[in-house]
Protein backbone atom coordinates (compact mmCIF):
# COMPACT_ATOMS: atom_id res chain seq x y z
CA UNK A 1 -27.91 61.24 -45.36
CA UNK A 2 -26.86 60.30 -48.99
CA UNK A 3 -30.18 63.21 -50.28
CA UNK A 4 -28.36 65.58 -48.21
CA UNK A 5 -24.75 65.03 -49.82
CA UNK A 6 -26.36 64.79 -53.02
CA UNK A 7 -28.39 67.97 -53.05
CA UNK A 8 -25.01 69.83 -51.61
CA UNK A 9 -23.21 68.31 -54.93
CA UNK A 10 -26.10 70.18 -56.85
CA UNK A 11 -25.77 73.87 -55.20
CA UNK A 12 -21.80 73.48 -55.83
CA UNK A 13 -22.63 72.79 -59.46
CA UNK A 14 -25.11 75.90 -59.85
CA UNK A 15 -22.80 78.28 -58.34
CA UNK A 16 -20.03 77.96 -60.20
CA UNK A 17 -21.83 78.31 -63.33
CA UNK A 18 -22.86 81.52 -62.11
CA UNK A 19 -22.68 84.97 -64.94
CA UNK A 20 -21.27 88.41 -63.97
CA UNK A 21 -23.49 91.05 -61.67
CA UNK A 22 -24.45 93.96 -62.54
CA UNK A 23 -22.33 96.12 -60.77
CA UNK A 24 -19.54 94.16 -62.51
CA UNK A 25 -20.23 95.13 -65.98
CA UNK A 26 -20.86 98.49 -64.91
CA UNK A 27 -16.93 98.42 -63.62
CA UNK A 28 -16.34 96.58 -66.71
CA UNK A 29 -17.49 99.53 -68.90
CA UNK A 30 -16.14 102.29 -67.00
CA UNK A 31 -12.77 100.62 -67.47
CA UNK A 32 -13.23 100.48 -71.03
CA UNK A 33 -14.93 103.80 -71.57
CA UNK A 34 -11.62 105.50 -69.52
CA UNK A 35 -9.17 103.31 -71.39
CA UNK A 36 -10.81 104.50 -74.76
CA UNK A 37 -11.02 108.55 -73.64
CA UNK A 38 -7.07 108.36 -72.81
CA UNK A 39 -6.68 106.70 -76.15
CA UNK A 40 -8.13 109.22 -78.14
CA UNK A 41 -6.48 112.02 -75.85
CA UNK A 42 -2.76 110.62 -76.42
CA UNK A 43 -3.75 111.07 -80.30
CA UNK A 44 -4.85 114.29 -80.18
CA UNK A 45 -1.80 115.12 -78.59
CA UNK A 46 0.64 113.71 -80.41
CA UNK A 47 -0.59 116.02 -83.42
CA UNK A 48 0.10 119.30 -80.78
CA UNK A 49 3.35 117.68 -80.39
CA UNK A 50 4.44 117.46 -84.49
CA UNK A 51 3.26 120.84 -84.78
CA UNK A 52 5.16 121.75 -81.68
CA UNK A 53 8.41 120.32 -82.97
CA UNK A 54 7.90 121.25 -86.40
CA UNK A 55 8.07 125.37 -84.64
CA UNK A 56 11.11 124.40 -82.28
CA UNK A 57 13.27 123.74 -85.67
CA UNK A 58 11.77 126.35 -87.44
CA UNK A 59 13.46 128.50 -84.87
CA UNK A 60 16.38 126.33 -85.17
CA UNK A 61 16.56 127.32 -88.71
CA UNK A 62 16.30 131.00 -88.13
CA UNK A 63 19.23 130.96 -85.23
CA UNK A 64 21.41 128.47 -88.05
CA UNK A 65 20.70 131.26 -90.49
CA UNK A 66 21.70 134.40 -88.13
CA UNK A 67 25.27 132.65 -86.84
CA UNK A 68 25.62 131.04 -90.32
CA UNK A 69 25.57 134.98 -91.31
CA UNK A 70 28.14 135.83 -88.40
CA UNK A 71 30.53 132.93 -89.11
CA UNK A 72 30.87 134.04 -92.79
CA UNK A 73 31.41 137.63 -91.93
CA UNK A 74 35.46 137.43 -91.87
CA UNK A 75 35.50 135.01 -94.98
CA UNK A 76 35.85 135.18 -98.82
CA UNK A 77 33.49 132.76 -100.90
CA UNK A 78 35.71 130.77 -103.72
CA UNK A 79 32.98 128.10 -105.23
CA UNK A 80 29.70 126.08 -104.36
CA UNK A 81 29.98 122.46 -103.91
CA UNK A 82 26.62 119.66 -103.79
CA UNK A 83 27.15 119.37 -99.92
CA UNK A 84 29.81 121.94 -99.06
CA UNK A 85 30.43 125.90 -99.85
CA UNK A 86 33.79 126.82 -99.88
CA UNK A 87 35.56 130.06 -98.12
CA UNK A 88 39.05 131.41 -97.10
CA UNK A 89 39.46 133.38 -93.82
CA UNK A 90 40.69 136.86 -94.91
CA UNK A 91 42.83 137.37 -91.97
CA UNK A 92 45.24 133.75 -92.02
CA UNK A 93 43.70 133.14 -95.85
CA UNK A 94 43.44 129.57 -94.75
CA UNK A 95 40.23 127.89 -96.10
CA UNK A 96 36.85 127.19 -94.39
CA UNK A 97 33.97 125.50 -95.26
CA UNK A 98 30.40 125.10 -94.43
CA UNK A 99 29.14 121.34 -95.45
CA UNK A 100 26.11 118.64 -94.61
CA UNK A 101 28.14 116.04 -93.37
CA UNK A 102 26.33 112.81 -90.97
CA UNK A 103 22.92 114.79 -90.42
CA UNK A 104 24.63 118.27 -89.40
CA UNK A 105 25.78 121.08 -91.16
CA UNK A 106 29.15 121.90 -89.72
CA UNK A 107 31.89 124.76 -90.77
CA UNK A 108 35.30 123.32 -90.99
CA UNK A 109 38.44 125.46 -90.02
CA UNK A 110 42.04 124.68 -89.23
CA UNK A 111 41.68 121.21 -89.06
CA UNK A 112 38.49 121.17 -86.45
CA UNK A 113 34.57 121.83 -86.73
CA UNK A 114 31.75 123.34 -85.27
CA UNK A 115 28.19 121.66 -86.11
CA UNK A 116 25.80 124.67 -86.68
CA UNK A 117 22.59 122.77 -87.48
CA UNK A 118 21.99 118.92 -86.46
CA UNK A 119 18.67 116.80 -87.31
CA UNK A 120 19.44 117.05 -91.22
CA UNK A 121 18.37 114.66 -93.45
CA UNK A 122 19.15 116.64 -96.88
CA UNK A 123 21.46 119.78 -97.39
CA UNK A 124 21.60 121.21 -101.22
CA UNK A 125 24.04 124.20 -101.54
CA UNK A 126 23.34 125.09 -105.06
CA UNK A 127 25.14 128.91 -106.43
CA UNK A 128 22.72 131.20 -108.27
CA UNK A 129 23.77 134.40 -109.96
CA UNK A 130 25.66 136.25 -106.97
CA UNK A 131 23.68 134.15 -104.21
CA UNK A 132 24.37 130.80 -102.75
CA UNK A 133 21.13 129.17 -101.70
CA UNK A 134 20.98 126.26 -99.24
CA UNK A 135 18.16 124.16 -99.10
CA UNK A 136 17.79 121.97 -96.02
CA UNK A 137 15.13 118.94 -95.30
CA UNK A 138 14.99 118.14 -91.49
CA UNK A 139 14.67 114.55 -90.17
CA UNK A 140 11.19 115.51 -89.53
CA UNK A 141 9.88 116.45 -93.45
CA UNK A 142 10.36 120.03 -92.26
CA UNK A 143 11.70 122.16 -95.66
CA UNK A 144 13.27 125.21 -95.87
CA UNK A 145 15.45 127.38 -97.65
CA UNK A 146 17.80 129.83 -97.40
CA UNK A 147 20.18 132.40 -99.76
CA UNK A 148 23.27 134.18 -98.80
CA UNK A 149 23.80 136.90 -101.51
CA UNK A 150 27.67 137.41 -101.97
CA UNK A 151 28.43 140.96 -101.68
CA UNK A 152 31.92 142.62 -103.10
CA UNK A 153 33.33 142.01 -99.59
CA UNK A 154 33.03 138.20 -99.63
CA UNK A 155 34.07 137.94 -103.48
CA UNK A 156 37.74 136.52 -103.76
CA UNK A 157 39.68 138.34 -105.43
């Protein structure tokens, strides 16, 4: 009786110590091999994505540009500013302006605004010959640049 308890003691002993199957380590690598192919696929996209949002403010840009354009139509430019370009409204003659202010670009008039742009880091409004040019830089690196020539009608006279 005391062999047969021992040699039980034995088999416990050897099957605890035993290593991983086969089939195991084949599940093993197909776990790792799908872990590392949705890895490499979440990188990939996330370069279609930057280059996806870098478009979306491009076109941002080009509607700021196009209402920018409208909002200035019933205005008179006075002077150029770092951050801010001056106007006056020709119908009340009150003034207006157009400035980077907190990461937007917003036009200022009778006391309220309107943000026309948002997701600015840097806005430059620099006055060249009979142009003002802005020069924006986007949260995201994104640079571009824009120039509003000052014809006879918005010259204050």
């Amino acid at each position: 009786m005391k062999k047969r308890a021992l040699r039980l003691r034995k088999s416990d002993i050897r099957n605890s110590f035993l290593g991983f199957t086969l089939l195991e380590c084949l599940l093993a690598l197909f776990l790792l091999s799908i872990i590392c192919l949705l890895f490499s696929a979440s990188v990939k996209n996330a370069t279609i994505v930057t280059n996806h949002i870098k478009s979306d403010r491009q076109k941002e840009w080009h509607i700021f540009v196009i209402q920018l354009e409208n909002e200035l139509k019933n205005c008179r430019y006075e002077n150029t500013q770092a951050n801010k370009m001056i106007l006056r409204n020709k119908k009340n003659n009150k003034p207006v302006w157009i400035e980077h202010k907190l990461g937007k670009i917003i036009k200022v008039e009778n006391g309220g605004y309107h943000p026309l742009l948002i997701g600015i880091r840097q806005a430059i409004f620099i006055e060249e010959d009979k142009a003002v040019v802005i020069k924006v830089t986007f949260e995201n690196n994104l640079s571009v640049t824009a120039k509003w020539i000052i014809t006879q009608e918005h010259e204050y006279e």
